[in-house]
Protein backbone atom coordinates (compact mmCIF):
# COMPACT_ATOMS: atom_id res chain seq x y z
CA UNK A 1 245.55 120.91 53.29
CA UNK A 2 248.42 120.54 55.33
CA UNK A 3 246.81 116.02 56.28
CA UNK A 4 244.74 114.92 53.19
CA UNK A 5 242.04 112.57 53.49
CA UNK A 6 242.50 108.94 51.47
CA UNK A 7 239.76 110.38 48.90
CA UNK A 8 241.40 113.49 48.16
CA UNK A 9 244.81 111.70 47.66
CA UNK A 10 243.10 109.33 45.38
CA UNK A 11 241.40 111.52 43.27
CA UNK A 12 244.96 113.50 42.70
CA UNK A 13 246.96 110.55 41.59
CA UNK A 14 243.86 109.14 39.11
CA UNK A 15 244.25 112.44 37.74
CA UNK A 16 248.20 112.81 37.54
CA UNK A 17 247.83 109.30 35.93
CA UNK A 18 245.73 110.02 33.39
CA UNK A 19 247.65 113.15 32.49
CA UNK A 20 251.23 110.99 32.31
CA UNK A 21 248.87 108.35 29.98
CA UNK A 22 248.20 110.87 27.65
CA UNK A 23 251.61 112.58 27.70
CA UNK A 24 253.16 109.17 26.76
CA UNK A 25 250.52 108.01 24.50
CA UNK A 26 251.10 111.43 22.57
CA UNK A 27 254.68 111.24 22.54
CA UNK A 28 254.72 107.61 21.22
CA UNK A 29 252.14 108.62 17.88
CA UNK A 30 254.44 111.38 17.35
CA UNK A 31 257.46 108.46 17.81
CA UNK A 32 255.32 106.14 15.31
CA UNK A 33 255.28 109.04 12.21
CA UNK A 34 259.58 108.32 12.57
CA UNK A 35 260.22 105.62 10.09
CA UNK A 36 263.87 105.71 8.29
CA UNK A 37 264.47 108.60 10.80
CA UNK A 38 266.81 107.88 14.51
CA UNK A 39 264.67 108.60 17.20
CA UNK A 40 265.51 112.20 18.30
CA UNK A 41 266.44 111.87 21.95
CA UNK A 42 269.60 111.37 23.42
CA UNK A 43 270.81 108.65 25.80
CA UNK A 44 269.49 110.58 28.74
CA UNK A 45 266.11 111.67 27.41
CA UNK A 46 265.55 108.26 26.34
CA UNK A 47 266.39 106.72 29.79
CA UNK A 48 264.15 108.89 31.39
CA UNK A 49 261.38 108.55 28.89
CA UNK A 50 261.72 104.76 29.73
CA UNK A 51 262.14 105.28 33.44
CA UNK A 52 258.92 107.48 33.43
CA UNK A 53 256.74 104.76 31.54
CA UNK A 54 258.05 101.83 33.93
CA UNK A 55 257.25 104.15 36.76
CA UNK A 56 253.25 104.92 35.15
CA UNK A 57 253.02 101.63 35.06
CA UNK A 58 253.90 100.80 38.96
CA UNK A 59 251.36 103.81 40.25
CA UNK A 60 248.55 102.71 37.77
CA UNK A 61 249.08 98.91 39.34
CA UNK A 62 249.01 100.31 43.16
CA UNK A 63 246.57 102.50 42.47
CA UNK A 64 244.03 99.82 40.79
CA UNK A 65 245.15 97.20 43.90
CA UNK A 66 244.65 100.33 46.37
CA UNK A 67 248.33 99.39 48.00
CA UNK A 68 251.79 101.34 48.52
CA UNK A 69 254.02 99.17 48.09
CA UNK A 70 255.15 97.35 44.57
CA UNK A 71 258.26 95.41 44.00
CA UNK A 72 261.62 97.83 42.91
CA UNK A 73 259.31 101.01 43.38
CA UNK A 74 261.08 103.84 41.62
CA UNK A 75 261.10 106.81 43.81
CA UNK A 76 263.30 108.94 41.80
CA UNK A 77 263.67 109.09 37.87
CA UNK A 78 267.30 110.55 38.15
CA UNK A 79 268.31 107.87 40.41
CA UNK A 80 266.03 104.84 39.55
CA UNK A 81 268.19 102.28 41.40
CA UNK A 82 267.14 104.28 44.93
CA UNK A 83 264.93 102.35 47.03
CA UNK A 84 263.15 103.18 49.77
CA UNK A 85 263.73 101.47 53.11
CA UNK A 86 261.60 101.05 56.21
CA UNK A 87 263.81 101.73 58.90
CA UNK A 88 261.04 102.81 62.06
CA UNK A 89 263.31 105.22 63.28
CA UNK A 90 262.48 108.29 65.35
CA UNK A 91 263.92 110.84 63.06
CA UNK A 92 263.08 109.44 59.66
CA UNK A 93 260.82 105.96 59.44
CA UNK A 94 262.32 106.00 55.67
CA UNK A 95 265.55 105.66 54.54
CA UNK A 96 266.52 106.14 50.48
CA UNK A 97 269.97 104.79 49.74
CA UNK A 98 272.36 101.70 49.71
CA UNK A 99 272.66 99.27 52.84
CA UNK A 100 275.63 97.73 53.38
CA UNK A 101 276.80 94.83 55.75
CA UNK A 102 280.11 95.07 57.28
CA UNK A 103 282.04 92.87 59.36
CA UNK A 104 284.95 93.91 61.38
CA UNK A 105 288.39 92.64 62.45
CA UNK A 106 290.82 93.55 64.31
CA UNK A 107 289.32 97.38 63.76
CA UNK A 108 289.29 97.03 60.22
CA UNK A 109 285.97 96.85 57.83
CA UNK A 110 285.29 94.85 55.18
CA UNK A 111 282.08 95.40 53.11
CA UNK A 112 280.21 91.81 52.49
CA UNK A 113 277.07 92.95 51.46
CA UNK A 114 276.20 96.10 49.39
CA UNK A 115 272.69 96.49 47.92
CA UNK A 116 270.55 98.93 47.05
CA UNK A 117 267.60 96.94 47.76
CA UNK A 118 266.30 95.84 51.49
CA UNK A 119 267.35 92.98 52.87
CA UNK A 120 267.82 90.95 55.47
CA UNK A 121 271.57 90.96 57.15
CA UNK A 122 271.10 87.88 59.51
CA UNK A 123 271.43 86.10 56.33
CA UNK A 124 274.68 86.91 55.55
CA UNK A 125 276.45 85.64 58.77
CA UNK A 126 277.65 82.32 57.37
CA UNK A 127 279.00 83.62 54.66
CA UNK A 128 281.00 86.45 56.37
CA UNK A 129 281.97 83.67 58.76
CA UNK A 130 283.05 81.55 55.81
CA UNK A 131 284.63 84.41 54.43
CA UNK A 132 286.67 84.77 57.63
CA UNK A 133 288.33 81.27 57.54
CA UNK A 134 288.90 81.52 54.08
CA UNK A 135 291.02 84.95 54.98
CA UNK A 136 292.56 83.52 58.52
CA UNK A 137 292.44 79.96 57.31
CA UNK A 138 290.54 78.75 60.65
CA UNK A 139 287.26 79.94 62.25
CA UNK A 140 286.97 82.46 64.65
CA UNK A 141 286.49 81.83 68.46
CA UNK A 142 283.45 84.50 69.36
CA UNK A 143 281.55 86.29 66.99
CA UNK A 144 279.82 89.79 68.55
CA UNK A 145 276.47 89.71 66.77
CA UNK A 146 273.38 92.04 66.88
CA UNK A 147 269.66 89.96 67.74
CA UNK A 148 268.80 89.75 63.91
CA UNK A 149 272.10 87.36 63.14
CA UNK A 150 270.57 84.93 66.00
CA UNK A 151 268.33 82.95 64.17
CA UNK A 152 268.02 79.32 65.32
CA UNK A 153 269.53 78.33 61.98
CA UNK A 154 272.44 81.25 62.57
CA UNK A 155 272.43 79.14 66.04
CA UNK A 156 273.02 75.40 64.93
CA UNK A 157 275.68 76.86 62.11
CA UNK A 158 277.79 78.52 64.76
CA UNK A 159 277.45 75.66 67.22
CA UNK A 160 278.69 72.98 64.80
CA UNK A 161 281.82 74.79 63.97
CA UNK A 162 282.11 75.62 67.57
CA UNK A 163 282.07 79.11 67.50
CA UNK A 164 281.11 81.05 70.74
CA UNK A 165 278.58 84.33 70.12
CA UNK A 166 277.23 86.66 71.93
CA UNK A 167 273.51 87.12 73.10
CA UNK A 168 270.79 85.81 75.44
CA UNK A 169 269.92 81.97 74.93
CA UNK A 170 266.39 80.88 73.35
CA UNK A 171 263.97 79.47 75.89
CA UNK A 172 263.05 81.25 79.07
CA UNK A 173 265.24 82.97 81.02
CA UNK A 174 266.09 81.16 84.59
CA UNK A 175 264.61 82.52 87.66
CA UNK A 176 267.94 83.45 89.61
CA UNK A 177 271.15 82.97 87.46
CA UNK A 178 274.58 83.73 90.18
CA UNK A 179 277.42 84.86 87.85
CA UNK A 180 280.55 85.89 89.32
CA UNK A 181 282.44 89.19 88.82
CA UNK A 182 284.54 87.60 85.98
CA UNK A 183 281.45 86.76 83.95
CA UNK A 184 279.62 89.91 84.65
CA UNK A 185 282.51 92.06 83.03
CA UNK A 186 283.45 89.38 80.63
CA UNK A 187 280.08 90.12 78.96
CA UNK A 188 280.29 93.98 79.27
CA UNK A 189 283.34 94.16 77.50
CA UNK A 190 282.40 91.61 74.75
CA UNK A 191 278.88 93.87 74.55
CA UNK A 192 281.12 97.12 74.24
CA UNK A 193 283.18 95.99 71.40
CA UNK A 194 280.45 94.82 69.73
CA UNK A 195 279.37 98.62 69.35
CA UNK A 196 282.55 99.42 67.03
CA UNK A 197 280.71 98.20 64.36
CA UNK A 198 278.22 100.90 65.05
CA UNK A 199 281.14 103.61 65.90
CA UNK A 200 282.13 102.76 62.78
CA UNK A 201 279.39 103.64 60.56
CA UNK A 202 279.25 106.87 62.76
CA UNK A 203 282.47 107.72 62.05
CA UNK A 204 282.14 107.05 58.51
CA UNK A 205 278.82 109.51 58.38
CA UNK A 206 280.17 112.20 60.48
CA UNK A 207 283.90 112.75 59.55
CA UNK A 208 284.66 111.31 56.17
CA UNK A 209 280.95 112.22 54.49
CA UNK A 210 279.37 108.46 54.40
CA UNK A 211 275.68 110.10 54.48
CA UNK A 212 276.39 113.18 52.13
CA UNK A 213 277.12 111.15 48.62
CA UNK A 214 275.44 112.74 45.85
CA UNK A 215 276.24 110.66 43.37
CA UNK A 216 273.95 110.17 40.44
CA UNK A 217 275.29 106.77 38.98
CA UNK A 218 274.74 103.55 40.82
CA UNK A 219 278.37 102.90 39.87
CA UNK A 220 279.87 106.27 41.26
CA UNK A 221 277.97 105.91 44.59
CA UNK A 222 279.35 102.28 45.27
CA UNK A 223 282.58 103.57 44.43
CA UNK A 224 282.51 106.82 46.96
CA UNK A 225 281.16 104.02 49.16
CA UNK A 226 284.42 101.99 48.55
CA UNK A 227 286.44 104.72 49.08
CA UNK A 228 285.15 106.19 51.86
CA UNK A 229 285.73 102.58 54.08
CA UNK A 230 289.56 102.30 52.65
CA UNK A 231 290.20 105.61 53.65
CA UNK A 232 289.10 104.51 57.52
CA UNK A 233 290.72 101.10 57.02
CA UNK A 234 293.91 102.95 55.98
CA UNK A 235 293.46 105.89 58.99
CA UNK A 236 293.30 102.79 61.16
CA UNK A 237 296.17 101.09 59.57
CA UNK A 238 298.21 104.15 60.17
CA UNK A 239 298.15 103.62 64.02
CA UNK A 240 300.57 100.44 63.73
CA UNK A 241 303.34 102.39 61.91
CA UNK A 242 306.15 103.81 63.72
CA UNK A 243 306.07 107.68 63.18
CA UNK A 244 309.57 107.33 62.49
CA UNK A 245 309.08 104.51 59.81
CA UNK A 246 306.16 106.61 58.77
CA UNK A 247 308.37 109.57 58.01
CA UNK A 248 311.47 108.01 56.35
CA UNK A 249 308.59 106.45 53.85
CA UNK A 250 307.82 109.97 53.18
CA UNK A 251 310.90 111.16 52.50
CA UNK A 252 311.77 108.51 50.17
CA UNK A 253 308.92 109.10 48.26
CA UNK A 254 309.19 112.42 47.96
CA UNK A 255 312.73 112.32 46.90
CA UNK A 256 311.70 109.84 44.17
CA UNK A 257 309.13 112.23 42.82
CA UNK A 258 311.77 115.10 42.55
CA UNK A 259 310.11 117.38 45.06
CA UNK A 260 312.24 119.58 47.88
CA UNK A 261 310.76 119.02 51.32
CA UNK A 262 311.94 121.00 54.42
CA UNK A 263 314.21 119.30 57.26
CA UNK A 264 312.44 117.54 59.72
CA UNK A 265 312.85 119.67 63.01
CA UNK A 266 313.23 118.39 66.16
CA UNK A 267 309.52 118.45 67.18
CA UNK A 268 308.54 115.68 65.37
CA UNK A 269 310.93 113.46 67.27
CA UNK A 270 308.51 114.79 70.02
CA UNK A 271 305.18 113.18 68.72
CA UNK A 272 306.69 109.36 67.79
């Protein structure tokens, strides 16, 4: 049955329940006859055996409430810090994996939020503005926001501090609005850049692997993470350096590490 009715479904998961009840209520007499003994499972065994109880417990409470969704639902018990997130997209309405919240400046990303739970990223636009003075040491003149950041209380924050943003005004629209030429493609190119944030996470998924982590650990996938947006910060920093500067660095540091390169030919004076 390729679409099974709600009954069907239901009568399945009683069952797998009641089998996982009596697996774990087996394995826990058994556990009980251990007295002076160490329990004999190893740190992963015992994980999972933990990991499988916590995630009995979340099906027998959805299934008794007749509801889907339970808070931190486990949907792996290798990884059980994966969440699943609605995401209503075309391809896949579900998403498993971390969401992150990056700001950029200046074509460079900085990470502000990372979470491997759902959340909300309109809330994190005072801090990352915050975060920007603290880094500049004043406020910046325009922030290039997507509709979720414009809240009203997003709004008042970034008039007070006199911030310009971009987006359509609350209230309704006026019935004929004249703008002139300058305004017109003063708002096009503010609305372009404001898709480098998106080109960004492209290019992180596409050429440097951003959607292809298999990482078991929590830890080890928020450090591929990590790594993955320095290596783009430092592929971006490499367009300000001089070839030539970029060269003689190499050199240096090659000589300090006791290797022989070859002689730089003329046809790299060709690409600086």
């Amino acid at each position: 049955m390729k679409r099974k009715p709600a009954n069907v479904l239901r009568k399945a998961i009683r069952k797998q329940i009641n089998y996982l009840k009596r697996d774990v209520r087996t394995i826990n007499e058994m556990l009980d006859t251990i007295k002076d003994e160490p329990v004999p499972f190893d740190r992963r065994q015992l994980k999972y055996f933990f990991v499988i109880q916590h995630l009995l417990e979340q099906q027998e409470s959805m299934y008794k409430k007749k509801s889907h969704q339970v808070e931190d639902r486990i949907v792996s018990i290798h990884q059980p810090h994966v969440r699943p997130i609605v995401r209503g997209k075309a391809k896949a309405k579900t998403e498993f994996g971390a969401k992150i919240n990056i700001s950029l400046l200046d074509g460079y990303a900085r990470v502000d939020h990372f979470d491997w739970d759902a959340f909300n990223e309109g809330q994190d636009l005072q801090a990352q503005v915050e975060r920007f003075r603290e880094l500049t040491g004043k406020y910046p003149e325009l922030v290039q926001v997507d509709k979720i950041y414009l809240t009203r209380e997003n709004r008042r924050f970034l008039k007070e501090k006199g911030i310009r943003y971009t987006g359509e005004p609350l209230g309704r629209k006026p019935v004929k609005e004249i703008k002139s030429r300058y305004q017109k493609r003063k708002e096009r190119r503010e609305a372009a850049e404001r898709n480098q944030v998106e080109g960004k996470f492209g290019q992180g998924k596409r050429g440097y692997g951003l959607n292809d982590i298999r990482a078991r650990l929590a830890t080890t996938s928020n450090s591929w993470i990590g790594a993955i947006i320095f290596v783009m910060n430092l592929i971006r920093h490499m367009r300000d350096i001089p070839l030539s500067y970029f060269v003689s660095f190499l050199s240096k540091l090659m000589k300090v590490r006791n290797i022989n390169i070859y002689p730089l030919g003329p046809q790299m004076k060709l690409c600086a």
